[in-house]
N, C-alpha and C. Protein backbone atom coordinates (compact mmCIF):
# COMPACT_ATOMS: atom_id res chain seq x y z
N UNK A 1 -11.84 19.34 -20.58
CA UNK A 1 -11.92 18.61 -19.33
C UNK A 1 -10.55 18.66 -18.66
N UNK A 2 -10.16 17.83 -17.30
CA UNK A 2 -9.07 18.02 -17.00
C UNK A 2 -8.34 16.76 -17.80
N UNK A 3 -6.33 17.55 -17.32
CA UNK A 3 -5.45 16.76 -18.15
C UNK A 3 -4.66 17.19 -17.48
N UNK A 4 -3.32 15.95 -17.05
CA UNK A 4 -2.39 16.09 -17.02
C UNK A 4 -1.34 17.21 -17.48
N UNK A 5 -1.63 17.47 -19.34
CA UNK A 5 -0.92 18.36 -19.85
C UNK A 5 -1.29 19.80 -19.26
N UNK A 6 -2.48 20.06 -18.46
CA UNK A 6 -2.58 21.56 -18.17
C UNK A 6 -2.06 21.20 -16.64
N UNK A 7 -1.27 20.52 -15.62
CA UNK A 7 -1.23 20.75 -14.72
C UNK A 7 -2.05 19.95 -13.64
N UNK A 8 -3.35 19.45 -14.15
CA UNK A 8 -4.33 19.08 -13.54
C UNK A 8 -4.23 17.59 -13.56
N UNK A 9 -5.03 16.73 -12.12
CA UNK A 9 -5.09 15.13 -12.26
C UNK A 9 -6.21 15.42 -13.18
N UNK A 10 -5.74 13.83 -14.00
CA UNK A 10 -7.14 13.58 -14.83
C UNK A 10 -8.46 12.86 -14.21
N UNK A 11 -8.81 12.89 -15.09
CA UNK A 11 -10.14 12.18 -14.62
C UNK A 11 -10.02 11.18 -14.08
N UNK A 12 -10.77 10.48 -12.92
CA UNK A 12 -10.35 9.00 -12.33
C UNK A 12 -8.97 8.99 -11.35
N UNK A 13 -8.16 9.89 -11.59
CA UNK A 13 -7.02 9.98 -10.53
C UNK A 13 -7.62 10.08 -9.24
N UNK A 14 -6.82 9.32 -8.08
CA UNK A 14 -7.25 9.86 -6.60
C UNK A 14 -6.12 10.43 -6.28
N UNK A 15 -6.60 11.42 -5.26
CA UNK A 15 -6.24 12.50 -4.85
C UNK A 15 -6.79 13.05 -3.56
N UNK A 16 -5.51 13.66 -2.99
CA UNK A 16 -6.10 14.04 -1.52
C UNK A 16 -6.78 15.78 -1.84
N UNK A 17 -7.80 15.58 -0.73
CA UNK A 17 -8.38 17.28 -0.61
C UNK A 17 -7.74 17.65 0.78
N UNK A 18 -6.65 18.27 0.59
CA UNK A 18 -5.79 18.94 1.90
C UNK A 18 -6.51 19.72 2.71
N UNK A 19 -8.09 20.31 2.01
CA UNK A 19 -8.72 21.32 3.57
C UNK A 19 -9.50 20.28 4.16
N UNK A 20 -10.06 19.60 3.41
CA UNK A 20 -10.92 19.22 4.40
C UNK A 20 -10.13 17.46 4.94
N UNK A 21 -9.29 17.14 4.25
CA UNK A 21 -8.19 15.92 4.45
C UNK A 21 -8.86 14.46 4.19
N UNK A 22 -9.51 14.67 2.47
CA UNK A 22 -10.17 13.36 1.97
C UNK A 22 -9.82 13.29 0.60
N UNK A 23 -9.84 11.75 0.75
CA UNK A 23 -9.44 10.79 -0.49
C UNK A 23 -10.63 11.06 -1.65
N UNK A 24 -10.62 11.35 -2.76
CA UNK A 24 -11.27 11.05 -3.92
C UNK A 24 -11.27 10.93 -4.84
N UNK A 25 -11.98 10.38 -6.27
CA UNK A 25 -11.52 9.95 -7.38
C UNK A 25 -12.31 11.38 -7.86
N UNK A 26 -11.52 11.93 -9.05
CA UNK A 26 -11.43 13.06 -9.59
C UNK A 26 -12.81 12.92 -11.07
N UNK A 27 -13.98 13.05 -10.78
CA UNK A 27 -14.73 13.11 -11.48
C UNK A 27 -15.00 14.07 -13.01
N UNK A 28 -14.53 15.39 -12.61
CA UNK A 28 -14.69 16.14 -13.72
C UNK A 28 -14.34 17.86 -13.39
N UNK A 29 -14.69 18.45 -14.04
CA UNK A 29 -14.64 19.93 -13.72
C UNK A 29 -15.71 21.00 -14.12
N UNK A 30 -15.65 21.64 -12.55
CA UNK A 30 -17.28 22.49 -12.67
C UNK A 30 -16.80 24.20 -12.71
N UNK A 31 -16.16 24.81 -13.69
CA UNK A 31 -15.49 26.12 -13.47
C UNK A 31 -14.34 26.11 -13.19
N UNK A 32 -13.75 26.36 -12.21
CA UNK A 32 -12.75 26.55 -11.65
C UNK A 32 -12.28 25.49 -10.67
N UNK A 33 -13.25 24.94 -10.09
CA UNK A 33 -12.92 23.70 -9.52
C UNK A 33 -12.94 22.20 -10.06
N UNK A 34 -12.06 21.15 -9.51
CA UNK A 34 -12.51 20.25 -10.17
C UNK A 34 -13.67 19.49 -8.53
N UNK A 35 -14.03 18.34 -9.13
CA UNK A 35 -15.22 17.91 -8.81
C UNK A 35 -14.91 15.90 -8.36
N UNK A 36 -14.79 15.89 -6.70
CA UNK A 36 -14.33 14.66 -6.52
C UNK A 36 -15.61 13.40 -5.70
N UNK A 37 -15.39 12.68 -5.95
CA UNK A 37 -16.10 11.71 -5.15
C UNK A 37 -15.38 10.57 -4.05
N UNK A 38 -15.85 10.54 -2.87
CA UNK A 38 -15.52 9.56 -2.28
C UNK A 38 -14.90 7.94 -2.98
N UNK A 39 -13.95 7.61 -2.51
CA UNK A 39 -13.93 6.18 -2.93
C UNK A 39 -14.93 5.13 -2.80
N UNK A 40 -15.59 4.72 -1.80
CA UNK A 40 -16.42 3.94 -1.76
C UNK A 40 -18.18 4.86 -2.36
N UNK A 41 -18.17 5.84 -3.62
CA UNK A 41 -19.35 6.33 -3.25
C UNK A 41 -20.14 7.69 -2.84
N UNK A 42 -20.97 7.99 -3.35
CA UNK A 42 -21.75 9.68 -2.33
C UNK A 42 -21.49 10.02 -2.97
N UNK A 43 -21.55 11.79 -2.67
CA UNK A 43 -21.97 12.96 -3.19
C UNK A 43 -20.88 13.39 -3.20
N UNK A 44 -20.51 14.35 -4.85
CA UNK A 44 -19.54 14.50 -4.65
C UNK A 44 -18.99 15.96 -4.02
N UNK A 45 -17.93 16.27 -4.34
CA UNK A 45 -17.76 17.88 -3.73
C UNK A 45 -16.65 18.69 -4.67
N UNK A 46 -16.67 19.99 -4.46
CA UNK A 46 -15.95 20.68 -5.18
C UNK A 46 -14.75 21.25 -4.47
N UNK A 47 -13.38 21.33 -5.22
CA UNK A 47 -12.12 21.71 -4.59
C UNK A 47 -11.45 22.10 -5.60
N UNK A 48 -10.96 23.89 -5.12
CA UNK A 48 -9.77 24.13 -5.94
C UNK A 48 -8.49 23.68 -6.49
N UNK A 49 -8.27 22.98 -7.43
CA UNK A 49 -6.65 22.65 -7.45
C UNK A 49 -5.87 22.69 -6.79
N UNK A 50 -5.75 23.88 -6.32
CA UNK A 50 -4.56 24.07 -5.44
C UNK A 50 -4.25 23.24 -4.06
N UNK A 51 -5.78 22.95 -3.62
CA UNK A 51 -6.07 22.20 -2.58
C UNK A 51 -5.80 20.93 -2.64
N UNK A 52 -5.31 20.35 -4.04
CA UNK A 52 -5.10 18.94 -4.48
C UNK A 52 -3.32 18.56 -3.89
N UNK A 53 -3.74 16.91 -3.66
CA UNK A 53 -2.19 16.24 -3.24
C UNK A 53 -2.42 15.25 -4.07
N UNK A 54 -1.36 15.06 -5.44
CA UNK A 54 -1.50 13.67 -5.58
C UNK A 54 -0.78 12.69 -4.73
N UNK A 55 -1.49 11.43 -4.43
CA UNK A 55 -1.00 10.38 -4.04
C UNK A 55 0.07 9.39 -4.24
N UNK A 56 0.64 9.63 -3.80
CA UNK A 56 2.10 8.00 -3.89
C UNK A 56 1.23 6.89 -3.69
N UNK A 57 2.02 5.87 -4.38
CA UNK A 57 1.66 4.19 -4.78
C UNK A 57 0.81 4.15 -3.27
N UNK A 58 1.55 4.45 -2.60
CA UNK A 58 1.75 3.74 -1.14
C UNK A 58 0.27 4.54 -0.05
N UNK A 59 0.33 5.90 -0.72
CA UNK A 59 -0.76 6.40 -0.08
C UNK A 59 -2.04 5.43 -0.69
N UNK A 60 -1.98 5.68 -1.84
CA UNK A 60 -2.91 5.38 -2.55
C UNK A 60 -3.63 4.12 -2.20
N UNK A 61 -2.77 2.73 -2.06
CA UNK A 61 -3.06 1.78 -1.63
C UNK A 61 -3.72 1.90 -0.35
N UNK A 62 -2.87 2.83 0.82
CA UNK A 62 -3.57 3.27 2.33
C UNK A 62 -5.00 3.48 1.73
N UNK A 63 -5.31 4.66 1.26
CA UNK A 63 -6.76 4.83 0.95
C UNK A 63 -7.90 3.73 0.30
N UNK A 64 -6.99 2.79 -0.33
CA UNK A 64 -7.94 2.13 -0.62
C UNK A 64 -7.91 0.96 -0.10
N UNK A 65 -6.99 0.42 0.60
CA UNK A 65 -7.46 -0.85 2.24
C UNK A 65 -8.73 0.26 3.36
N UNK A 66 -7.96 1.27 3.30
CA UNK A 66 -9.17 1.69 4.47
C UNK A 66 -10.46 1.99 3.73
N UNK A 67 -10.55 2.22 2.77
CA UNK A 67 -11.89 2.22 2.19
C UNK A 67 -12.80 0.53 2.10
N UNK A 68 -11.91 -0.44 2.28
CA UNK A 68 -12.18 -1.91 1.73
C UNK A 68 -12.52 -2.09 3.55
N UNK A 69 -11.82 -1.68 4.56
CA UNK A 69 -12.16 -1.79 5.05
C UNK A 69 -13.33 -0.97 5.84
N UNK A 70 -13.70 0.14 5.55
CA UNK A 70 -15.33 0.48 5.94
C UNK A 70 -16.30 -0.41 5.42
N UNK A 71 -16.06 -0.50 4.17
CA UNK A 71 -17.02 -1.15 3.53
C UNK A 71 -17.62 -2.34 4.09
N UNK A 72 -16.40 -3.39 4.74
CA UNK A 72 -16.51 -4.44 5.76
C UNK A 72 -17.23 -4.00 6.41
N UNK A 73 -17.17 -3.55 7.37
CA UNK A 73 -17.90 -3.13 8.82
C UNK A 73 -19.12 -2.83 8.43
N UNK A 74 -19.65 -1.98 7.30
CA UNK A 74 -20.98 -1.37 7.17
C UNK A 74 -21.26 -2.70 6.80
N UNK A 75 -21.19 -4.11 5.82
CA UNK A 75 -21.51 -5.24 5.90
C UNK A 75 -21.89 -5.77 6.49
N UNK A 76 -21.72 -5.93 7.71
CA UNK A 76 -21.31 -6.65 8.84
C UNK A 76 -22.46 -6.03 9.80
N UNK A 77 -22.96 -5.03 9.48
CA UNK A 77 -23.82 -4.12 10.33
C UNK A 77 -25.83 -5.22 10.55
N UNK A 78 -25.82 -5.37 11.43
CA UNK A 78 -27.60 -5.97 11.36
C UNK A 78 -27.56 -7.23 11.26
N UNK A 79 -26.03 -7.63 11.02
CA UNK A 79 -26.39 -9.65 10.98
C UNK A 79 -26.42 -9.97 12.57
């Protein structure tokens, strides 16, 4: 699986996908790619390594207020 020691985030790390420019928690590995999911959720998707940014404290936190805050709003939706 992935590891730190080969280079790779581990499992559960978030991480940016630089092509398409999204946050996700690092689920597993399908071949050559590893395999991420949205923070709040969904389907996941596949991205080469190379395409990976890990996150600073500071990003990291960014991604996950703005994720806390979608989540609000879709709440909030029909009352």
């Amino acid at each position: 699986m992935t590891g730190e020691g080969h280079g790779l985030p581990r499992v559960g790390a978030v991480v940016l996908d630089t092509t398409r420019n999204l946050v996700g928690r690092v689920t597993g590995a399908d071949g050559p790619y590893l395999r991420l999911r949205p923070l709040a959720g969904g389907a996941e998707w596949d991205v080469p390594p190379a395409d990976l940014h890990p996150l600073t404290g500071a990003e990291l936190l960014s991604a996950l207020v703005a994720e806390a805050n979608a989540r609000s709003r879709r709440g909030r939706v029909g009352r």
